[in-house]
PDB file of N, CA and C in Angstrom:
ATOM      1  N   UNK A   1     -31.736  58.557  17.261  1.00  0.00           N
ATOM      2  CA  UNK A   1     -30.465  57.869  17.248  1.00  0.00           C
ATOM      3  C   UNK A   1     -30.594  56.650  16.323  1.00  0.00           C
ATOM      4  N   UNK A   2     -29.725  56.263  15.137  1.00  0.00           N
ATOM      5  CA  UNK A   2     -29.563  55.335  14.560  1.00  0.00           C
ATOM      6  C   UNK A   2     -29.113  54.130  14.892  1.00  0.00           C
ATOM      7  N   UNK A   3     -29.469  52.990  14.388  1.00  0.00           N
ATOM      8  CA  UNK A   3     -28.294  51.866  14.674  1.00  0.00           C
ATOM      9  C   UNK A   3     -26.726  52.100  15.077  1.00  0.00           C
ATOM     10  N   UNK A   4     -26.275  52.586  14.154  1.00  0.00           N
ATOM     11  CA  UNK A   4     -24.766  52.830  14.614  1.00  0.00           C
ATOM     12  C   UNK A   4     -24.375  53.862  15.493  1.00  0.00           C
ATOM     13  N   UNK A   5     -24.687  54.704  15.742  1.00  0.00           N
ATOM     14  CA  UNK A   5     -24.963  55.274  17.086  1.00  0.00           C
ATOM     15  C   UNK A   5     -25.109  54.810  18.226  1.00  0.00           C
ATOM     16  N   UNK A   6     -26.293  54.087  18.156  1.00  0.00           N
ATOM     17  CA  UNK A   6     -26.571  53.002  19.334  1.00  0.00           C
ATOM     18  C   UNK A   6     -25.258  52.059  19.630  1.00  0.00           C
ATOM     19  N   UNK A   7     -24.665  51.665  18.881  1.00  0.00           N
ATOM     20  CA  UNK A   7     -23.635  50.580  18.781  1.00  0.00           C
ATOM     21  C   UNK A   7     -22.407  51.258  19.192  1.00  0.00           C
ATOM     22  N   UNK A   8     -22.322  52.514  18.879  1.00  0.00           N
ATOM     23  CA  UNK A   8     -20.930  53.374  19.465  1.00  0.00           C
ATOM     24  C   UNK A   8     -20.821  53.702  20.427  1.00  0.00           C
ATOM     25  N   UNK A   9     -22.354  53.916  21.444  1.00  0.00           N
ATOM     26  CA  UNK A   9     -22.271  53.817  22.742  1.00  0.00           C
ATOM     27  C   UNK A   9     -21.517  52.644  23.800  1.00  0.00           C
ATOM     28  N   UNK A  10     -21.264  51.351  23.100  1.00  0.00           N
ATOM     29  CA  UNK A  10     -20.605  50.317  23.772  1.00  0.00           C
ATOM     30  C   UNK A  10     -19.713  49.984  22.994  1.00  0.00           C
ATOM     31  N   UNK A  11     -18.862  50.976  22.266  1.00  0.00           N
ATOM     32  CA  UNK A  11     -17.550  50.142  21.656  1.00  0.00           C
ATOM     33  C   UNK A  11     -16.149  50.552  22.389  1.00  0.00           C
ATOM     34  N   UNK A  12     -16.349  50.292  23.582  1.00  0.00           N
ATOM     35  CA  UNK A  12     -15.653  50.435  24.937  1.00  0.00           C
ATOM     36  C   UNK A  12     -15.618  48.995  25.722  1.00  0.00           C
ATOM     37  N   UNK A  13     -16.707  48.625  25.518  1.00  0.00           N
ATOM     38  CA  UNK A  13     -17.295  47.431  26.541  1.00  0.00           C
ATOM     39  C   UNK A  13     -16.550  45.920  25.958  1.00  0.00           C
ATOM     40  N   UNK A  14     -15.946  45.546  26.686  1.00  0.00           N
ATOM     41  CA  UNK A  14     -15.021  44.253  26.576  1.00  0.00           C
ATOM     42  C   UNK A  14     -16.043  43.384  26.398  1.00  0.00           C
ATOM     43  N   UNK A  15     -15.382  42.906  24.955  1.00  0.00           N
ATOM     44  CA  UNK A  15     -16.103  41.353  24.402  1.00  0.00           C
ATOM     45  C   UNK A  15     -15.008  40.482  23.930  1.00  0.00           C
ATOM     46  N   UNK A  16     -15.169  38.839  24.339  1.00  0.00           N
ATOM     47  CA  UNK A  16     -14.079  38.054  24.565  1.00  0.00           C
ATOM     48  C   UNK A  16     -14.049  37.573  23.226  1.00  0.00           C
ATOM     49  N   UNK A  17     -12.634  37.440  23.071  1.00  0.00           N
ATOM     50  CA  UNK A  17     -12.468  37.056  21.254  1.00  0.00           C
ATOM     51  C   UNK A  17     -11.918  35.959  21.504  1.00  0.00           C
ATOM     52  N   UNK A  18     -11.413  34.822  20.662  1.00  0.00           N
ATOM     53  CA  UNK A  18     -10.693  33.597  20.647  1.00  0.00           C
ATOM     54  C   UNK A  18     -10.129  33.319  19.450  1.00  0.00           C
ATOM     55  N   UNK A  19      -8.957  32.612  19.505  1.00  0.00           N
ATOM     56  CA  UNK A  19      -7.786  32.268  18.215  1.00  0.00           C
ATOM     57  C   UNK A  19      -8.005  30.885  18.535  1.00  0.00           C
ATOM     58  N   UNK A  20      -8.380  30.326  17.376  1.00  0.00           N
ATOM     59  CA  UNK A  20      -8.771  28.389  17.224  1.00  0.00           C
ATOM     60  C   UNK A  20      -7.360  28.118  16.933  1.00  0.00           C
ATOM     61  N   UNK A  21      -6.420  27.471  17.526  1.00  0.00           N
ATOM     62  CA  UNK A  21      -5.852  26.923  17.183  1.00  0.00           C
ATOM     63  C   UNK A  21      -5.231  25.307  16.651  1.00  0.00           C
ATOM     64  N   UNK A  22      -6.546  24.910  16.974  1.00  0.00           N
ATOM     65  CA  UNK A  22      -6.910  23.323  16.513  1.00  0.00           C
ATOM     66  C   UNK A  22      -7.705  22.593  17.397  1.00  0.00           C
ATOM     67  N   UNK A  23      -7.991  21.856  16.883  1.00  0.00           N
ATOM     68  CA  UNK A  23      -8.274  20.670  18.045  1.00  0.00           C
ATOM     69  C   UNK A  23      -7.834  18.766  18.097  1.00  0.00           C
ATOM     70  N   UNK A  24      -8.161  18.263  18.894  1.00  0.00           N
ATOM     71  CA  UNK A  24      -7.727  16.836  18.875  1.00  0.00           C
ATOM     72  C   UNK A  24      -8.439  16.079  19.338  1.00  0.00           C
ATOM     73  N   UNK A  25      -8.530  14.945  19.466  1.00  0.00           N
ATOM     74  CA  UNK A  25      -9.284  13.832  20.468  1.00  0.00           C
ATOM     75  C   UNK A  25      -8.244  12.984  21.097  1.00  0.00           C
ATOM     76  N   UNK A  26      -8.685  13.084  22.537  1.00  0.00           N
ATOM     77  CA  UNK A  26      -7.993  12.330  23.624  1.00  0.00           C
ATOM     78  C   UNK A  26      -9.129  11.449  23.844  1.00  0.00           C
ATOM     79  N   UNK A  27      -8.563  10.496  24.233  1.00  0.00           N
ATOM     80  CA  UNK A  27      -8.948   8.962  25.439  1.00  0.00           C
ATOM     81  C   UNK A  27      -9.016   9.650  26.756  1.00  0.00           C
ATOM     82  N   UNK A  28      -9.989   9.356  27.942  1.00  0.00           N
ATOM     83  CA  UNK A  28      -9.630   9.789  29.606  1.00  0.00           C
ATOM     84  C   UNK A  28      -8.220   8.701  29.386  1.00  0.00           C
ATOM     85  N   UNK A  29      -8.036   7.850  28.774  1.00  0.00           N
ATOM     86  CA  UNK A  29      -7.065   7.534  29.375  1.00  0.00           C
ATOM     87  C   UNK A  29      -5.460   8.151  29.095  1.00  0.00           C
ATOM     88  N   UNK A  30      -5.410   8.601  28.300  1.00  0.00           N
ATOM     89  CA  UNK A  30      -4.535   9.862  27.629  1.00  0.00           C
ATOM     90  C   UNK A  30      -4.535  10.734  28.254  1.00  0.00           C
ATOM     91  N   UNK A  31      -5.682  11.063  28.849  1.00  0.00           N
ATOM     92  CA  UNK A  31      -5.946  12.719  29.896  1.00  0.00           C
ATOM     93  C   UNK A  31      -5.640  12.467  30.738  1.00  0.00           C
ATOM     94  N   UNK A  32      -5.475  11.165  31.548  1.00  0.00           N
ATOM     95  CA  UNK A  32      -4.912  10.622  32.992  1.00  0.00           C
ATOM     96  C   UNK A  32      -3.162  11.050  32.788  1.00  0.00           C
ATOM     97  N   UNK A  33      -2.314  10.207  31.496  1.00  0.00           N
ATOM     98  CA  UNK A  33      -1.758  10.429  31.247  1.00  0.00           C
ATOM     99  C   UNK A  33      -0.686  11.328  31.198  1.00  0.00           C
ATOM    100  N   UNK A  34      -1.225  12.548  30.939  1.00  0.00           N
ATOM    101  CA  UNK A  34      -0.531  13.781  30.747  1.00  0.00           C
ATOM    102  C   UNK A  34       0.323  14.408  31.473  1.00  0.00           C
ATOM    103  N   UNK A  35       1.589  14.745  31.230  1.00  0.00           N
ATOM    104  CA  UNK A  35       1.924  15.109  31.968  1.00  0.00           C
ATOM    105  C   UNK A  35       3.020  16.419  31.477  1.00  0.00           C
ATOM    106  N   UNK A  36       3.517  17.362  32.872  1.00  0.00           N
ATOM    107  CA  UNK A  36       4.185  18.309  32.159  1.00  0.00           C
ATOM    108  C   UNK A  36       5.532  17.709  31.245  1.00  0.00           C
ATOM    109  N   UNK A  37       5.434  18.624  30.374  1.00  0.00           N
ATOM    110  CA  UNK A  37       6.285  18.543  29.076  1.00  0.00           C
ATOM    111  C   UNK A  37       5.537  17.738  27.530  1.00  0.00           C
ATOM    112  N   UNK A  38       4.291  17.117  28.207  1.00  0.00           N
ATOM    113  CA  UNK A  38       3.816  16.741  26.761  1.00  0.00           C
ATOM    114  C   UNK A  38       3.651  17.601  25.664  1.00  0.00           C
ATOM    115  N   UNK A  39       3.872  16.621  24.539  1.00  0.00           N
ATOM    116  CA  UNK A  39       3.287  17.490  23.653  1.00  0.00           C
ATOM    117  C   UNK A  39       2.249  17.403  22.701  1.00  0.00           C
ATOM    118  N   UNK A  40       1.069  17.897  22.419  1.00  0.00           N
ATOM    119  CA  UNK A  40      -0.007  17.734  21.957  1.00  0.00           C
ATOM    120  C   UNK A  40      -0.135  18.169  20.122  1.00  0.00           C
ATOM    121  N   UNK A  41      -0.320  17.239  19.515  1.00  0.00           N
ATOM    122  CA  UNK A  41      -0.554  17.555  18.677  1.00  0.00           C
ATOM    123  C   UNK A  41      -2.075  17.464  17.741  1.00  0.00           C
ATOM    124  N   UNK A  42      -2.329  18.947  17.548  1.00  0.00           N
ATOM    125  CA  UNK A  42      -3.764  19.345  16.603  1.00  0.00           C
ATOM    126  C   UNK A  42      -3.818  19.134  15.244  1.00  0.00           C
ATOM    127  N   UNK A  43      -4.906  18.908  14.991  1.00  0.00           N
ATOM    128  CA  UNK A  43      -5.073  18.834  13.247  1.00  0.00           C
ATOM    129  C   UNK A  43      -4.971  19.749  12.766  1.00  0.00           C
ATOM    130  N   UNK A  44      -4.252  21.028  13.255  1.00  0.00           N
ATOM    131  CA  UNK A  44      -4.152  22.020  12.181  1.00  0.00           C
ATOM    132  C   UNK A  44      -3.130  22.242  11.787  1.00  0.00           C
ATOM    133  N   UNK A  45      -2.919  22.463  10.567  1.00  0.00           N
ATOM    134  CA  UNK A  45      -1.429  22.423   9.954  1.00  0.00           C
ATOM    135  C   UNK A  45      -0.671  23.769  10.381  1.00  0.00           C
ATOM    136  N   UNK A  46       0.430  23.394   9.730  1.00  0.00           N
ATOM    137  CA  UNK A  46       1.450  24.571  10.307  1.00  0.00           C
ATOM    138  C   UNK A  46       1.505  25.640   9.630  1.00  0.00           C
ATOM    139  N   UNK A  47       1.687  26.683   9.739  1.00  0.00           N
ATOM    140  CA  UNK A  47       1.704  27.542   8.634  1.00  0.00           C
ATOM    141  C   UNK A  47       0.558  27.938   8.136  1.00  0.00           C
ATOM    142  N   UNK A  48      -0.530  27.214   8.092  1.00  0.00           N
ATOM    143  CA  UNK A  48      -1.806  27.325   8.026  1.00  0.00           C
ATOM    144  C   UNK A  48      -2.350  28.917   8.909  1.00  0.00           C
ATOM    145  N   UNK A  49      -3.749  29.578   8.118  1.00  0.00           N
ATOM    146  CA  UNK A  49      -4.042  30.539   9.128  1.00  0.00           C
ATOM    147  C   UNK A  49      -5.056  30.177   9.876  1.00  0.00           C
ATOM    148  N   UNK A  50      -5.039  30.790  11.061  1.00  0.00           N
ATOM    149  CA  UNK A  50      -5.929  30.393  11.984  1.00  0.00           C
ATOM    150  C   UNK A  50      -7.301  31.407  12.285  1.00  0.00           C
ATOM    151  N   UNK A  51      -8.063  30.868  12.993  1.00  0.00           N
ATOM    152  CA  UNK A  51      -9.214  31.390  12.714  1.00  0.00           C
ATOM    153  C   UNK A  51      -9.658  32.241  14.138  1.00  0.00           C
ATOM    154  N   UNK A  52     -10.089  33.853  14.163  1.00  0.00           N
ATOM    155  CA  UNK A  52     -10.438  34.584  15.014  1.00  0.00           C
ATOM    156  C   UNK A  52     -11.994  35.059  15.161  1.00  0.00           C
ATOM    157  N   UNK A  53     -12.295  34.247  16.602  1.00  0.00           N
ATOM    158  CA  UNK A  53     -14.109  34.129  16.742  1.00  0.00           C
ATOM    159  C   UNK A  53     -14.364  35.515  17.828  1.00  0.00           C
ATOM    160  N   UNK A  54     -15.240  35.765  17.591  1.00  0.00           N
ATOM    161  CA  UNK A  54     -15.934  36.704  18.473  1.00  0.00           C
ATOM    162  C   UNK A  54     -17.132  36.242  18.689  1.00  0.00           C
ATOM    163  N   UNK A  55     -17.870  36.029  20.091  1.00  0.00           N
ATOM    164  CA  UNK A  55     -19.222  35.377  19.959  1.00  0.00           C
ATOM    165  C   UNK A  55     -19.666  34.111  19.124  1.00  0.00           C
ATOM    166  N   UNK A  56     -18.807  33.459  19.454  1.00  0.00           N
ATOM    167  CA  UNK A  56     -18.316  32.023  18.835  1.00  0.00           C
ATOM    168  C   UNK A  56     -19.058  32.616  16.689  1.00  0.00           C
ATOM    169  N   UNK A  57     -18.445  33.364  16.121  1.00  0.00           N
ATOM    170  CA  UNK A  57     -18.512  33.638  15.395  1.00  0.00           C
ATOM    171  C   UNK A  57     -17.535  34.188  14.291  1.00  0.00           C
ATOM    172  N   UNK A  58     -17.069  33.297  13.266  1.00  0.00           N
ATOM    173  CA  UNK A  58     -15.679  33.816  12.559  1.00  0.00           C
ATOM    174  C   UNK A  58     -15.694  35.206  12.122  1.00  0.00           C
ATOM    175  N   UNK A  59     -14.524  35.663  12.667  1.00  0.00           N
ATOM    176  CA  UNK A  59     -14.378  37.134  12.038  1.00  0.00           C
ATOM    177  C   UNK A  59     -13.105  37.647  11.694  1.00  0.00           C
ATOM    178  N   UNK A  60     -12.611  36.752  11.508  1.00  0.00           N
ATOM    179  CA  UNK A  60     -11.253  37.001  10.587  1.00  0.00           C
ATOM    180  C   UNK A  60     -10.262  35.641  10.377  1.00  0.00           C
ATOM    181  N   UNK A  61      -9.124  35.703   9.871  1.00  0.00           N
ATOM    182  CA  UNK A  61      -7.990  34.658   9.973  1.00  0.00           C
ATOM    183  C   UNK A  61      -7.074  35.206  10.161  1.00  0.00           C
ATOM    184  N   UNK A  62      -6.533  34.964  10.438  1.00  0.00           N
ATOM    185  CA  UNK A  62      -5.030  35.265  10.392  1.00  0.00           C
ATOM    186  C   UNK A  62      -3.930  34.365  10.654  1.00  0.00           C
ATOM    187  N   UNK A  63      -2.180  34.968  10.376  1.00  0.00           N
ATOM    188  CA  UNK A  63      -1.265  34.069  11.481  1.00  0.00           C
ATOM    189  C   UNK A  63      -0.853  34.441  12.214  1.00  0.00           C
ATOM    190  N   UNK A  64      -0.301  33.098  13.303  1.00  0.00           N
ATOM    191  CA  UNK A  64       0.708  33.933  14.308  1.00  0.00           C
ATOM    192  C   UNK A  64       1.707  34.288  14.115  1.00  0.00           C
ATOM    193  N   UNK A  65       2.092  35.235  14.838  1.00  0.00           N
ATOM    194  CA  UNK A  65       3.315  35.565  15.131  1.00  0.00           C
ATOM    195  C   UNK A  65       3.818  36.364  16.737  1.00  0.00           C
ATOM    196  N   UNK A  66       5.058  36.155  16.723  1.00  0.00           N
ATOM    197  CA  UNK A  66       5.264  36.415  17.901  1.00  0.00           C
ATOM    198  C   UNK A  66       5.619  38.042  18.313  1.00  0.00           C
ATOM    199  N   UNK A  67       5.422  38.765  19.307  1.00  0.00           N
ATOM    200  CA  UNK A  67       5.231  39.921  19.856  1.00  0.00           C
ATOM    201  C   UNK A  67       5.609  40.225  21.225  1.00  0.00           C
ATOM    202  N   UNK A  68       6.835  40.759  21.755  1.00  0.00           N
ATOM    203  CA  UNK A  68       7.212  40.667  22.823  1.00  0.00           C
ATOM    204  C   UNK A  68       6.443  39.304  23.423  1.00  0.00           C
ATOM    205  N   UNK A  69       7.594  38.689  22.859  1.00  0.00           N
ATOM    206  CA  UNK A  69       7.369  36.905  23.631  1.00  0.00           C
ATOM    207  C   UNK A  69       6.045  36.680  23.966  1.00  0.00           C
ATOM    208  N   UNK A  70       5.155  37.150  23.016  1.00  0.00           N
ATOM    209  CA  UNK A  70       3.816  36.751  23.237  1.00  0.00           C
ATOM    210  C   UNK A  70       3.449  35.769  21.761  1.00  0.00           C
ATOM    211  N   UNK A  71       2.547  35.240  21.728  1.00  0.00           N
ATOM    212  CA  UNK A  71       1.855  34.450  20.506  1.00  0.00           C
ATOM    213  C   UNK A  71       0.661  35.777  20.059  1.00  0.00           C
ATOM    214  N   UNK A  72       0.760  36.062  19.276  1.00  0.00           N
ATOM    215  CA  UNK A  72      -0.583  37.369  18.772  1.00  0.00           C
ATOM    216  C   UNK A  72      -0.664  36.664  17.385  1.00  0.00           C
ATOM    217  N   UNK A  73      -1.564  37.168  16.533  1.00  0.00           N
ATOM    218  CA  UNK A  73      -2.362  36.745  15.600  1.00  0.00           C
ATOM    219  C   UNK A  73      -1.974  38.237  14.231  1.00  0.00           C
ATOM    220  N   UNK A  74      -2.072  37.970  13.641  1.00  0.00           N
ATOM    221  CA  UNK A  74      -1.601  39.487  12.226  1.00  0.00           C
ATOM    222  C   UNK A  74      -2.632  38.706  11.211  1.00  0.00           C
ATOM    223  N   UNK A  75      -3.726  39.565  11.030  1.00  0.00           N
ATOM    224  CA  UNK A  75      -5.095  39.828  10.701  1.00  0.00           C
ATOM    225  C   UNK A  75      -4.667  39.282   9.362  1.00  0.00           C
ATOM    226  N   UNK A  76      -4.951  38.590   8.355  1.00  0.00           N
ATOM    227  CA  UNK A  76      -5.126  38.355   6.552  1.00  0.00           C
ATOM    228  C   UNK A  76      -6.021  38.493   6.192  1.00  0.00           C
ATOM    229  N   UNK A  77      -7.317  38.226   6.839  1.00  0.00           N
ATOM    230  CA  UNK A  77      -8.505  38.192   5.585  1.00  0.00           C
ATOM    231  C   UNK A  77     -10.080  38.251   6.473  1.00  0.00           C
ATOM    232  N   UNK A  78     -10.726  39.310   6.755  1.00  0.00           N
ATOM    233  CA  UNK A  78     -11.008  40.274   7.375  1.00  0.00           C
ATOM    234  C   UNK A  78     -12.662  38.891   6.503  1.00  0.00           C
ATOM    235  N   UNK A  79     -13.835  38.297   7.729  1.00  0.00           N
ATOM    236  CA  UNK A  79     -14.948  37.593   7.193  1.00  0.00           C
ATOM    237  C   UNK A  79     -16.125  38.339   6.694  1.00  0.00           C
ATOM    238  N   UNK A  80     -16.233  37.680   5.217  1.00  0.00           N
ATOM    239  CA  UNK A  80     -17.390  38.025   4.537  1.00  0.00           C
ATOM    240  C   UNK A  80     -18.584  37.986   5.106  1.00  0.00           C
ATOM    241  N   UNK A  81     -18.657  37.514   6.443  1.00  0.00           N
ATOM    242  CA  UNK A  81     -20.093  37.414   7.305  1.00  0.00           C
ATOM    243  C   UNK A  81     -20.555  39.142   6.907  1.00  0.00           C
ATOM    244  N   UNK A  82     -21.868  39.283   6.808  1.00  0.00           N
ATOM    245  CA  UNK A  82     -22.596  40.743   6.262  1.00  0.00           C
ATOM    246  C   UNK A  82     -22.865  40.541   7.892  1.00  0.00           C
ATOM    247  N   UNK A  83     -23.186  40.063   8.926  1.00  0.00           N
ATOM    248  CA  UNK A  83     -23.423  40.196  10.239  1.00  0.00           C
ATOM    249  C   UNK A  83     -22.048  40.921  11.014  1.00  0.00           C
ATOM    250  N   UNK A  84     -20.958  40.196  10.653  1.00  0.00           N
ATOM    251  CA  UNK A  84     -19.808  40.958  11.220  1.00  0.00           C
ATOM    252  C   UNK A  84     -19.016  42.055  10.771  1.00  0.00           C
ATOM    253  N   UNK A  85     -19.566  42.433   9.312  1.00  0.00           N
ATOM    254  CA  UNK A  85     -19.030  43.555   8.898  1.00  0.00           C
ATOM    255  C   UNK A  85     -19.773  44.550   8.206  1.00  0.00           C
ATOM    256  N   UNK A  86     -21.061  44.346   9.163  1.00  0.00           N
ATOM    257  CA  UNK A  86     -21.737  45.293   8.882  1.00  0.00           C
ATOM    258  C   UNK A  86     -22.064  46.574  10.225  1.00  0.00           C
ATOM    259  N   UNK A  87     -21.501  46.356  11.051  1.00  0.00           N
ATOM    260  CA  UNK A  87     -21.108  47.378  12.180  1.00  0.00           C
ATOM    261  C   UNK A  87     -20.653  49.124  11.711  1.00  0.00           C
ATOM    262  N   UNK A  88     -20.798  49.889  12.499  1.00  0.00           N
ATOM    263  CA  UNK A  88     -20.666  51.284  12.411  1.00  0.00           C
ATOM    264  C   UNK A  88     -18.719  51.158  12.516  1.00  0.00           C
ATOM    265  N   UNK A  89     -17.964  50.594  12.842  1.00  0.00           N
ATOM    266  CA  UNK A  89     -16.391  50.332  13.200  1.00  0.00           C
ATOM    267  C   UNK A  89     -15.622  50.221  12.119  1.00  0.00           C
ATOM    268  N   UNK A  90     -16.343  50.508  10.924  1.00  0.00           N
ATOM    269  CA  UNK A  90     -15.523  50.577   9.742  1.00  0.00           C
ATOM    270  C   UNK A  90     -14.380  49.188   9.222  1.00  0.00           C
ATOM    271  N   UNK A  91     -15.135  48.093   9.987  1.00  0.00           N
ATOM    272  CA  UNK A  91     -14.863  47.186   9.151  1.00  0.00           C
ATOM    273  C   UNK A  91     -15.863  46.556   7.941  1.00  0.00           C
ATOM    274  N   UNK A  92     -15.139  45.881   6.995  1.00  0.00           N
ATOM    275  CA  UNK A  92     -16.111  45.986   5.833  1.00  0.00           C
ATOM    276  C   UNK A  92     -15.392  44.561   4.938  1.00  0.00           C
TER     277      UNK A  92
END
């Protein structure tokens, strides 16, 4: 059995992905603060694409957009990491 073989045996098995959508710095005293209806604003620009980690590891960008009243992500530019696209899954 080859590498990718081996690897097709678990491409079933749930692995947690994440969409960065910015970050900020608060004060505790800001975090005391908070309350419903605030609104928080990140350093990431608007319109800007955002970045999709797997194993705290970039593996794509994309933007959002919305999807039965959901926030989802529409893939642009698929990471040159040779670690993440070098898998049997035919990304490349």
């Amino acid at each position: 059995m080859n590498a990718s073989q081996a690897l097709q045996r678990f491409e079933d098995l749930p692995f947690p992905a994440e969409v960065e959508l910015g970050s900020l710095v608060m004060t505790i005293g800001e975090i005391f603060e908070l309350r419903e209806g605030a609104v928080l604003r990140t350093d990431h620009p608007a319109g800007a694409p955002v970045a999709l980690q797997v194993g705290g590891v970039d593996l794509a960008a994309g933007d959002i957009v919305i999807v039965d009243d959901s926030l989802s992500i529409r893939i642009t530019r698929l990471s040159d990491n040779s670690k993440a696209s070098s898998g049997g899954n035919g990304i490349s």
